[in-house]
C-alpha atoms as a PDB file:
ATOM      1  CA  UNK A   1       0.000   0.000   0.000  1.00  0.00           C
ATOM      2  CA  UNK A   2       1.135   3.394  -0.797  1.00  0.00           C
ATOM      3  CA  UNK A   3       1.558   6.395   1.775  1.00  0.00           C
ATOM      4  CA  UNK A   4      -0.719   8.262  -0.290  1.00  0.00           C
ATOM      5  CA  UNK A   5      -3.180   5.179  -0.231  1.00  0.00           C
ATOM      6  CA  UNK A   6      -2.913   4.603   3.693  1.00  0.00           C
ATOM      7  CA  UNK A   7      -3.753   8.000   4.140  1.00  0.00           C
ATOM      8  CA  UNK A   8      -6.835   7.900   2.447  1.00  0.00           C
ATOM      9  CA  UNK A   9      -7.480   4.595   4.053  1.00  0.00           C
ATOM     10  CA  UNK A  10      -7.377   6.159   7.511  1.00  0.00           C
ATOM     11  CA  UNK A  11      -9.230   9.382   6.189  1.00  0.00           C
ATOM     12  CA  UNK A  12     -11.973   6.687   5.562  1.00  0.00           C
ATOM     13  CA  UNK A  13     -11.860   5.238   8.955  1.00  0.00           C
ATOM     14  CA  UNK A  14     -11.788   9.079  10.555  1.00  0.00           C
ATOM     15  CA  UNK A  15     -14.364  10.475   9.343  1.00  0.00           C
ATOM     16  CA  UNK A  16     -16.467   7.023   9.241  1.00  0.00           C
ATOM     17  CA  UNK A  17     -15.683   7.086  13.611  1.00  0.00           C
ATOM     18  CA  UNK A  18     -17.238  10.976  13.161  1.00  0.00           C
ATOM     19  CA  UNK A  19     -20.163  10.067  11.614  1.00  0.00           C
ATOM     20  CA  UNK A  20     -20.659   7.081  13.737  1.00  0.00           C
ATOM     21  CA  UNK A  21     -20.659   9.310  16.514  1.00  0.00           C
ATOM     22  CA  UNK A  22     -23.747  11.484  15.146  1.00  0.00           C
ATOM     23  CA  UNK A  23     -25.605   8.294  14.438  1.00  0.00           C
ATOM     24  CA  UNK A  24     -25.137   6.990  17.862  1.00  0.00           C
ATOM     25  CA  UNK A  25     -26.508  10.538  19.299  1.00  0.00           C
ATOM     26  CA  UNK A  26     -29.489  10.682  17.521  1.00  0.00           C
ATOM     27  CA  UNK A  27     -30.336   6.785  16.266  1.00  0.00           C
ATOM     28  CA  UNK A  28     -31.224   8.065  12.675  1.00  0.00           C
ATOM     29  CA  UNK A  29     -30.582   4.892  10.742  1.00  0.00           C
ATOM     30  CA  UNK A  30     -31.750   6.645   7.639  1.00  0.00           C
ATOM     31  CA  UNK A  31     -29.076   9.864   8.058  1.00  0.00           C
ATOM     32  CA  UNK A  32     -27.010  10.931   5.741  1.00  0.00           C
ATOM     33  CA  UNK A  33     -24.426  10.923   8.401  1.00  0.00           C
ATOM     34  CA  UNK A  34     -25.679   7.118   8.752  1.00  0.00           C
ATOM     35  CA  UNK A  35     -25.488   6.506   5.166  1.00  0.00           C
ATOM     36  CA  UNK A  36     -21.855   8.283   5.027  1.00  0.00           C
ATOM     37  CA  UNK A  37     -20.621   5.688   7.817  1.00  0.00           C
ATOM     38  CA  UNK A  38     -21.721   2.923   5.257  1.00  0.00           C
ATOM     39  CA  UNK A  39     -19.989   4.325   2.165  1.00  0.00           C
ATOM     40  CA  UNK A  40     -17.071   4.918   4.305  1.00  0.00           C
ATOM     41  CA  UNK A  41     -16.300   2.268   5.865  1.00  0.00           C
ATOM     42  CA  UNK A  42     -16.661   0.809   2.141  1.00  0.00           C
ATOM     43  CA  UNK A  43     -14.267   2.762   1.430  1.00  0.00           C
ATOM     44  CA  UNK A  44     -12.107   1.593   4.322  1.00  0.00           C
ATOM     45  CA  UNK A  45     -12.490  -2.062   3.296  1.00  0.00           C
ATOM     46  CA  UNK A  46     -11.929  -1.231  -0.545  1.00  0.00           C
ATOM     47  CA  UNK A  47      -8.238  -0.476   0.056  1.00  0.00           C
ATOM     48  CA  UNK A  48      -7.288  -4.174   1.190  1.00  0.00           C
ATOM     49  CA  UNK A  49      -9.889  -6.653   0.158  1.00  0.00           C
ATOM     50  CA  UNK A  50      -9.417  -7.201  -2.969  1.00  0.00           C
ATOM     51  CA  UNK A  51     -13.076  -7.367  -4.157  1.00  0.00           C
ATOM     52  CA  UNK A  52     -16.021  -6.200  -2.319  1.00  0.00           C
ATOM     53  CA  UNK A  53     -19.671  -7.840  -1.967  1.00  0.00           C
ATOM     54  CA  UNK A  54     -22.365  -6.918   0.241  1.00  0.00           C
ATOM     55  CA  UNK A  55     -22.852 -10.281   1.248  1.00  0.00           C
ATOM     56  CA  UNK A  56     -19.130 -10.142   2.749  1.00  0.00           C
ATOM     57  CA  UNK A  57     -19.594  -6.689   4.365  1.00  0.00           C
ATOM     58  CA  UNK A  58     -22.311  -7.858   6.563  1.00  0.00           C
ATOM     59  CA  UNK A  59     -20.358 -11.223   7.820  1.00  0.00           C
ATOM     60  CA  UNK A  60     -17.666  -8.912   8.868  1.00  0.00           C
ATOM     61  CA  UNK A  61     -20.649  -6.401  10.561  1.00  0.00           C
ATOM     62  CA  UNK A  62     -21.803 -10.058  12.738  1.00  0.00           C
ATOM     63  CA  UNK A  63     -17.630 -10.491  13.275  1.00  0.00           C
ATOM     64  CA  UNK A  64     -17.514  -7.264  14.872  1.00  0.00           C
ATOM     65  CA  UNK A  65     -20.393  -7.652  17.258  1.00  0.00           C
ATOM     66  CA  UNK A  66     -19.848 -11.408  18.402  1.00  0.00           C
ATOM     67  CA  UNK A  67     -16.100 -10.905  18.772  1.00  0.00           C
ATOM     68  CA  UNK A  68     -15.282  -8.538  21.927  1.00  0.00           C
ATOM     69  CA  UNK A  69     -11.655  -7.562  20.178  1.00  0.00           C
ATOM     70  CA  UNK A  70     -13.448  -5.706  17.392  1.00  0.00           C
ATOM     71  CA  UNK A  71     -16.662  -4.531  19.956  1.00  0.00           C
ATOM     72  CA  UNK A  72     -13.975  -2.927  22.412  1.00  0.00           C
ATOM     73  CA  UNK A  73     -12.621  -1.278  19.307  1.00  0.00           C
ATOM     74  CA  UNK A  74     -15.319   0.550  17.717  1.00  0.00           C
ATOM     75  CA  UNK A  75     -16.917   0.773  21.151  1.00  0.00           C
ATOM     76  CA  UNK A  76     -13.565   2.508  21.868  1.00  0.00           C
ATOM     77  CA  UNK A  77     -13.275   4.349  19.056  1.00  0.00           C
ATOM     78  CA  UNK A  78     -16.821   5.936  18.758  1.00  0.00           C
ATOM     79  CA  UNK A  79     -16.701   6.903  22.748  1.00  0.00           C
ATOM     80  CA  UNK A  80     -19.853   4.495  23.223  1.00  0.00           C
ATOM     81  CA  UNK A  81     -20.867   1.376  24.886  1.00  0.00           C
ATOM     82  CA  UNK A  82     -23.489   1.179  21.868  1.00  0.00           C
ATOM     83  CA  UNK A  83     -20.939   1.768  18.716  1.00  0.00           C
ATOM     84  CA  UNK A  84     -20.345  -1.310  17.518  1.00  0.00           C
ATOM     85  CA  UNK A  85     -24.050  -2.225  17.980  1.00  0.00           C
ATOM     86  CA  UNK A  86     -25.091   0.768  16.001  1.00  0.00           C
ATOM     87  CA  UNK A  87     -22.083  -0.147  13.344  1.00  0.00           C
ATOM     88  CA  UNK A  88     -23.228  -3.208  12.742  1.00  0.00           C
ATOM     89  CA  UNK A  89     -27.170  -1.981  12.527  1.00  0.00           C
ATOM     90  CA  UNK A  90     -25.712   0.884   9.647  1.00  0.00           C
ATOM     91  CA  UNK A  91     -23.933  -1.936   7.565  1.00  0.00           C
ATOM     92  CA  UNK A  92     -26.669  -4.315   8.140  1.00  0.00           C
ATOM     93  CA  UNK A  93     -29.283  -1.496   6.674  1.00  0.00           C
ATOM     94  CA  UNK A  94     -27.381  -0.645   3.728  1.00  0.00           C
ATOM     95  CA  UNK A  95     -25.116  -3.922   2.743  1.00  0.00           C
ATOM     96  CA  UNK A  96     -28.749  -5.324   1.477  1.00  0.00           C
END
């Protein structure tokens, strides 16, 4: 991966985490901000999978929520108890 790439890649993951946080605030599963946390962390997964299905994106989403690893993470990362949870309720919405 290229610096240029890896910064975009974590640009992705930034301002999906910012976004996140709005959706956890206000539960809006049909944001924009919500839809912009599904595109981006798209994006994210884009720059090292080398193709992308919905199918796949929600089977990670159930990953993240039954292992506590990637729960403590985005639970971590989005300053909530309730953003992995809501993480896995955006992809599940809009990976159909």
């Amino acid at each position: 991966m290229s610096e240029d790439d890896f910064k975009e890649m974590n640009k992705a993951e930034n301002n999906m985490i910012k976004e996140l946080k709005e959706v956890i605030e206000t539960q809006d599963l049909n944001s924009e901000a919500a839809r912009n946390v599904f595109e981006n962390h798209k994006a994210w997964l884009k720059f090292s999978w080398k193709s992308y299905s919905k199918e796949a994106h929600a089977g990670l989403a159930k990953m993240y929520v039954s292992d506590k690893r990637f729960a403590k993470y985005y639970n971590d990362k989005a300053e909530s108890d309730k953003g992995v949870e809501t993480l896995y309720n955006i992809i599940i919405k809009y990976a159909k």
